[in-house]
Each structure stands twice: as structure tokens, then as C-alpha cells.
Protein backbone atom coordinates (compact mmCIF):
# COMPACT_ATOMS: atom_id res chain seq x y z
CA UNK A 1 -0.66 48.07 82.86
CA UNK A 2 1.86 47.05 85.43
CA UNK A 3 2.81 44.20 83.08
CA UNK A 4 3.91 46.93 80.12
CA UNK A 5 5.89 48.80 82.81
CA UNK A 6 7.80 46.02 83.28
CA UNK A 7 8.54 45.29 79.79
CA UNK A 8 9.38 48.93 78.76
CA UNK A 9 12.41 48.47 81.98
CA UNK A 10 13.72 44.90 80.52
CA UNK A 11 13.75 46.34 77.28
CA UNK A 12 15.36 49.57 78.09
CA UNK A 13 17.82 47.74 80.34
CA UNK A 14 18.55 45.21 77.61
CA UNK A 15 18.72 47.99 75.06
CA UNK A 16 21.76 49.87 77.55
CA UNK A 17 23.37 46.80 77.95
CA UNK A 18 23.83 46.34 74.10
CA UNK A 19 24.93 50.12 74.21
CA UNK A 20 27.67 49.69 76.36
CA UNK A 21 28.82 46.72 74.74
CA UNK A 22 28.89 48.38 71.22
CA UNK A 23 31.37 51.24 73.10
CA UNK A 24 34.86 50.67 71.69
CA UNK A 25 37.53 49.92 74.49
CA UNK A 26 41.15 51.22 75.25
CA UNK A 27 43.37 50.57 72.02
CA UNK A 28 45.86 47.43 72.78
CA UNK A 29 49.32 48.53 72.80
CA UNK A 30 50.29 47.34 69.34
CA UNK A 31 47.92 50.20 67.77
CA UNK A 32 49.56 52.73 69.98
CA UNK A 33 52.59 51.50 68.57
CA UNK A 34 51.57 51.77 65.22
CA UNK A 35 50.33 55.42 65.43
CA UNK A 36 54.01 56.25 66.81
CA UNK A 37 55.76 54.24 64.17
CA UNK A 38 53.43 55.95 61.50
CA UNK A 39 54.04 59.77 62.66
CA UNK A 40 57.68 58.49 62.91
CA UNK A 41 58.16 57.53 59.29
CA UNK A 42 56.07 60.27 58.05
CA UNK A 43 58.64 62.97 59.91
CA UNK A 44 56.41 63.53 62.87
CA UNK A 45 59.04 63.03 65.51
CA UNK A 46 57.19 65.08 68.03
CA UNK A 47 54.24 63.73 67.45
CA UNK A 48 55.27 60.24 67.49
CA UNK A 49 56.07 60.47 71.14
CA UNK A 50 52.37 60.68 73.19
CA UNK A 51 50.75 57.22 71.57
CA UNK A 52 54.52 55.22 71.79
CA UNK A 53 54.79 56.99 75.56
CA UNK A 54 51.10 55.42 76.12
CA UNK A 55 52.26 51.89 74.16
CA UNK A 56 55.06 51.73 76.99
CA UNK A 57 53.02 52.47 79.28
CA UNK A 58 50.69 49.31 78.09
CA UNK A 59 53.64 47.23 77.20
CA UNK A 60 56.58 48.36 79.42
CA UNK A 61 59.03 45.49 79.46
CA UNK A 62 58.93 45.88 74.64
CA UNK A 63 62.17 46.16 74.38
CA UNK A 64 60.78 47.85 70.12
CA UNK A 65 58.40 49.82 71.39
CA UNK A 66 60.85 51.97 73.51
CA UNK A 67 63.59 51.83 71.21
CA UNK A 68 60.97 53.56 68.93
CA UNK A 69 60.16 55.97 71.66
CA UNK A 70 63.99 56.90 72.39
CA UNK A 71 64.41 57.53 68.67
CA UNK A 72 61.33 59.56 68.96
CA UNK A 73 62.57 61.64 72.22
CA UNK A 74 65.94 62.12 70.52
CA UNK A 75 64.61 63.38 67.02
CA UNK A 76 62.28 65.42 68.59
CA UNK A 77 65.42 67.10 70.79
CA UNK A 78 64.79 65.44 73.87
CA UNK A 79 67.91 63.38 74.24
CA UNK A 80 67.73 64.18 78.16
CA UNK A 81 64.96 61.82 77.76
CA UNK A 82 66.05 59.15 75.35
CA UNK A 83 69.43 58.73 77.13
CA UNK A 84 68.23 56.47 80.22
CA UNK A 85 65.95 54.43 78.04
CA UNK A 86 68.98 53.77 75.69
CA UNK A 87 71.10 53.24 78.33
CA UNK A 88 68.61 50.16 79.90
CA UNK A 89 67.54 48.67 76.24
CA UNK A 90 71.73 48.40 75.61
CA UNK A 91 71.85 46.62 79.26
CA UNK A 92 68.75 43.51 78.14
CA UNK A 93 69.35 43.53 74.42
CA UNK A 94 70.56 40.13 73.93
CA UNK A 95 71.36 40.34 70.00
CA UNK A 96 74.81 41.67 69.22
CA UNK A 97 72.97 43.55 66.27
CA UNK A 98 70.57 45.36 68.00
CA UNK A 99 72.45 46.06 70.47
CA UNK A 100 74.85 47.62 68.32
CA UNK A 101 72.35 49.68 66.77
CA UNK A 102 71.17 51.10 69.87
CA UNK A 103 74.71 52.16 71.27
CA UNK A 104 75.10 53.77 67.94
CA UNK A 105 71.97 55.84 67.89
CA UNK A 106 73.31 56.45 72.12
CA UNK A 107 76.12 57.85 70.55
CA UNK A 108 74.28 60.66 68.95
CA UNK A 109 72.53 62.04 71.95
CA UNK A 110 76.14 63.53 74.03
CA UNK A 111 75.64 62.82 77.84
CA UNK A 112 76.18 66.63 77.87
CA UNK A 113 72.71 67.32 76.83
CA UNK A 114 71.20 65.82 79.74
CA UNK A 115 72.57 68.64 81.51
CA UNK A 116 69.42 71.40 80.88
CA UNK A 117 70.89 73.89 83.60
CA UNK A 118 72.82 77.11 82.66
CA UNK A 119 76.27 76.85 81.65
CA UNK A 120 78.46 77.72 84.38
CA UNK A 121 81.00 80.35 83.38
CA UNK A 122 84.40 79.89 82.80
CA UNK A 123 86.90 80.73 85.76
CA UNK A 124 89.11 83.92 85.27
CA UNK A 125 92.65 83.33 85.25
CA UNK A 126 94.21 84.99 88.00
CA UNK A 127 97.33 87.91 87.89
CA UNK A 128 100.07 86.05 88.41
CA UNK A 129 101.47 87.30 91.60
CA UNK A 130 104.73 89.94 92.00
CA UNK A 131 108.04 88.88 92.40
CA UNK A 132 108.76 88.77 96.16
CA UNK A 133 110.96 91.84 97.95
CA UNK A 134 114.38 91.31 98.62
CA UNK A 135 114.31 89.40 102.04
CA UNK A 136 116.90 90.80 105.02
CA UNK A 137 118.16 87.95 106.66
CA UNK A 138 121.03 89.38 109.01
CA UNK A 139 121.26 92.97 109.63
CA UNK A 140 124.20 94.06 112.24
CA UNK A 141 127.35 96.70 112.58
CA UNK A 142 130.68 95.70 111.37
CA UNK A 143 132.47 94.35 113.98
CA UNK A 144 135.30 97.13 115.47
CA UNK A 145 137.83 94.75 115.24
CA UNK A 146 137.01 94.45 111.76
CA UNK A 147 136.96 97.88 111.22
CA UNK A 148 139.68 98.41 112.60
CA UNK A 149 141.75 95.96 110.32
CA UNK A 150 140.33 97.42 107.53
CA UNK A 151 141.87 101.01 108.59
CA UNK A 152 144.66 99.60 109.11
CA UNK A 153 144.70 98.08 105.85
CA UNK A 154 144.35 101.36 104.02
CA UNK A 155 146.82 103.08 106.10
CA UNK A 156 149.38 100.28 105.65
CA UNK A 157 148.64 100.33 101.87
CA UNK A 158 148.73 104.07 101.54
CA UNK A 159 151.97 104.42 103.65
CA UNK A 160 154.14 101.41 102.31
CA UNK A 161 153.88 103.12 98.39
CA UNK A 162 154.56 106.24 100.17
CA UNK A 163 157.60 104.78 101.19
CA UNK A 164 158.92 102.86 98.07
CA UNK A 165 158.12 106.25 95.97
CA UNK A 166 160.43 107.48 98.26
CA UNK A 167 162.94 104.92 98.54
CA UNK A 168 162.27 105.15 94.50
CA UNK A 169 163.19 109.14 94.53
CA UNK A 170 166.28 108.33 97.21
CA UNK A 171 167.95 105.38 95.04
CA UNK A 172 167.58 108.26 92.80
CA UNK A 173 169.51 111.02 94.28
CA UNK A 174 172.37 108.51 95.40
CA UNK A 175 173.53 107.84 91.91
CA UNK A 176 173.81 111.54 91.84
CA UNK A 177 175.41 112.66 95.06
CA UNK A 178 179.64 114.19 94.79
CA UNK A 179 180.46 112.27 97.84
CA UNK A 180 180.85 109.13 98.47
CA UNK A 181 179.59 108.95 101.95
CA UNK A 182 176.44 111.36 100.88
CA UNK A 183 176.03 107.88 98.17
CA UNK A 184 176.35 106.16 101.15
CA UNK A 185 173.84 107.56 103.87
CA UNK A 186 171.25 107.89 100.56
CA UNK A 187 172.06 104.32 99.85
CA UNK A 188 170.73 102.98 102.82
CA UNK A 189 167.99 105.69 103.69
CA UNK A 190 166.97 104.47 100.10
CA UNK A 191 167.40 100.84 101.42
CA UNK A 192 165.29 101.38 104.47
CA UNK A 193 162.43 102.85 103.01
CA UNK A 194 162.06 99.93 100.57
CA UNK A 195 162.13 97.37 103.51
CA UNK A 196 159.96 99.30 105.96
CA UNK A 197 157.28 100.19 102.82
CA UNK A 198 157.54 96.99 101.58
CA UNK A 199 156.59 95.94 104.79
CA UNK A 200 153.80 98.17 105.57
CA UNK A 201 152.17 97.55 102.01
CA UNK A 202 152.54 93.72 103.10
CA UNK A 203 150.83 94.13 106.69
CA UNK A 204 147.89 96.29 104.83
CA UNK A 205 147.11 93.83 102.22
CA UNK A 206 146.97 90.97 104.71
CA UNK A 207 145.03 92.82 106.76
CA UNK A 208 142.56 93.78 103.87
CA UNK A 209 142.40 90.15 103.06
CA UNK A 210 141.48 89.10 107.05
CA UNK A 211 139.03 91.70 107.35
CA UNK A 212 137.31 90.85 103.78
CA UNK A 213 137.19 87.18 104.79
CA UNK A 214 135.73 87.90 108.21
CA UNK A 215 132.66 89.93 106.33
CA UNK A 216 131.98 87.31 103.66
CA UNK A 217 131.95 84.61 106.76
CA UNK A 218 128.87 86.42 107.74
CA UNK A 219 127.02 85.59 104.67
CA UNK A 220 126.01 82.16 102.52
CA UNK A 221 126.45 82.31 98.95
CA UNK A 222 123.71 85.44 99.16
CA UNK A 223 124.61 88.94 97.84
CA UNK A 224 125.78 91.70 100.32
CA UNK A 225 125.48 95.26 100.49
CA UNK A 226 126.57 97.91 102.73
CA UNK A 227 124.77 101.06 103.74
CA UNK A 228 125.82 104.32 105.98
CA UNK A 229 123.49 104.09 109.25
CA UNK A 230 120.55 106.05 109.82
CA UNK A 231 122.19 109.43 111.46
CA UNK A 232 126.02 108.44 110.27
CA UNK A 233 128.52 106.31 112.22
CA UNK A 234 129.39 102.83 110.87
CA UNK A 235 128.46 100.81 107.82
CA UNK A 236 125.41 98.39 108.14
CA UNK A 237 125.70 94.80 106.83
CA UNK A 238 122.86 93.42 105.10
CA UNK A 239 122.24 90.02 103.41
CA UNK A 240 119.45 89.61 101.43
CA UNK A 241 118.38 86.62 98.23
């Protein structure tokens, strides 16, 4: 009895032994590769990607078997994916063809795809910004001595053509006067009114001219205004670009 018990366990052993043997083992990389290739051709980008992802995996240094997976990633709309394995394959390939081929395939996956985050938007121009105020750069009363010139200037204007008008109306009246001697005394009342209004319109007009170049001293090729003071008295200088 003890005898059959111990055949029944070699024979059941045995028999598990030549179980497990019969039990297929992990596909070799190749048939992974063939599965991807096969979905590949037949239009089954997407589903070409799990057995060539698992034939890398095997086989990770197959420079065809993850070409064939980047082609897979990039027809299946993952170029984020394919990019860095082109990228490596175009740094080992060592034939000029192939490595051509590669770069050109690169070339249809735009480094901008990698970029899966939200567009950022773009920046709004901004106003452009107002012309800048008029800028006071010297603000001050007109000097008295220059107002004074320019007083006198008017008043030496103003008087002198008074006084050739009426040197103008005396030469006048001589060439009419009966007498001789009232000729005379127009004469030279006619004569001195033309000197001393000649005169005064000469004195005005230089004056005018010192007390115009003494206000445009004050300023440097800017513009310049002039203003009554707040609550009257004199003008108010201002210089402004």
C-alpha cells in the first residue's frame, strides 16, 4: 500500500512537471514587433503602439523597433511622445539614409505639440499714452525796469507822430501865412517839431527794441506767453515746450 502511495506522488509530480513545461513563455521581442508592424500596415496606428511599447521594452537599444513605435505614437496623435524617441534614433543612426528618413518623419510632428498645456492668451495692446501738458519752466514778473522801457516806448512812439503830424499841419500853414515873419516863426515851430518828434519816435523804438530783447533773453528757443496776474497788477512771464 505504502509502495502505490508513492507511485501515485512520482507520477503526479512527473505529470506537473510536464505541465509546466508544455506552458508557453513570454513572446521574444521580434513577435511583439511583428504584432506592431502588422496593426501598423493594416491602419491600426493606435493599436500598434502597446506590443511595439512592450518590444522596446524587450529590445530597448533596436534602433527599428522604436522607429516603428515613434511612427506609431505620431500617427496615432501622440507626437509629444514620438518627438524624444526621434530626436535620440537621429543622434545613433549611423546611415545617412535612415537618418534622413527619420528627421523627415521629425519634421512632421512641430515641437509645438509637445506643449499639451492651455494656450496662453495673447497680451492686450496697451492705450497709447496722452500727449504730455505743456511744462512751465520759468514763471516770474516782468522786471520794472523793463516795464518801464516798454512805457516809455509807447509814449515815445505815440508822442514823436504826434509831433511830426504837427510839424506836418505847421509846414502847412507856413506856405500860407501873409507875413513873412508869421512864414518865419511857423517855419521853424514846423522845424522843431520834426526834430524833437523825430526824436522821440527814435528813443521809443529803441527802447521797444531793448525791452523786447531783455524778455526773449529770458527764454531758449521755447514759446512765451504772457498772462494778467491773479487779482491784476503786472504781466506774468511764462515759458513752457
Amino acid at each position: 500500500m505504502g509502495s502505490r502511495m508513492t507511485l501515485v506522488c512520482v507520477v503526479g509530480a512527473a505529470l506537473a512537471s510536464a505541465t509546466a513545461l508544455a506552458q508557453p513563455g513570454p513572446l521574444p521581442a521580434a513577435d511583439f514587433a511583428k504584432q506592431g508592424t502588422d496593426k501598423y500596415n493594416a491602419g491600426d496606428f493606435a493599436g500598434a503602439v502597446e506590443p511595439l511599447e512592450k518590444a522596446v521594452q524587450l529590445e530597448p537599444n533596436n534602433f527599428d523597433y522604436r522607429y516603428m513605435l515613434a511612427q506609431s505614437y505620431r500617427q496615432s496623435g501622440h507626437c509629444d511622445k514620438a518627438l524624444p524617441i526621434y530626436k535620440a534614433l537621429v543622434d545613433v543612426a549611423t546611415d545617412p539614409a535612415k537618418k534622413t528618413e527619420v528627421q523627415t518623419n521629425m519634421a512632421q510632428c512641430p515641437e509645438t505639440s509637445v506643449t499639451t498645456g492651455p494656450t496662453a492668451p495673447a497680451p492686450v495692446p496697451e492705450a497709447p499714452a496722452p500727449p504730455p501738458e505743456p511744462v512751465v519752466v520759468h514763471s516770474g514778473s516782468i522786471s520794472g525796469s523793463t516795464m518801464w522801457m516798454l512805457m516809455g516806448s509807447g509814449f515815445g512812439v505815440g508822442a514823436g507822430a504826434v509831433l511830426l503830424l504837427s510839424g506836418l499841419s505847421d509846414s502847412s500853414d507856413a506856405d500860407k501865412a501873409a507875413k513873412y515873419s508869421d512864414h518865419e516863426s511857423i517855419s521853424h515851430r514846423a522845424t522843431t517839431e520834426y526834430i524833437v518828434g523825430g526824436a522821440a519816435v527814435g528813443v521809443g523804438v529803441a527802447l521797444g527794441v531793448v525791452a523786447v530783447m531783455r524778455i526773449k533773453g529770458a527764454k531758449d528757443d521755447t514759446s512765451i506767453s504772457f498772462k494778467p496776474r491773479t487779482g491784476g497788477g503786472s504781466f506774468v512771464l511764462e515759458r513752457t515746450w
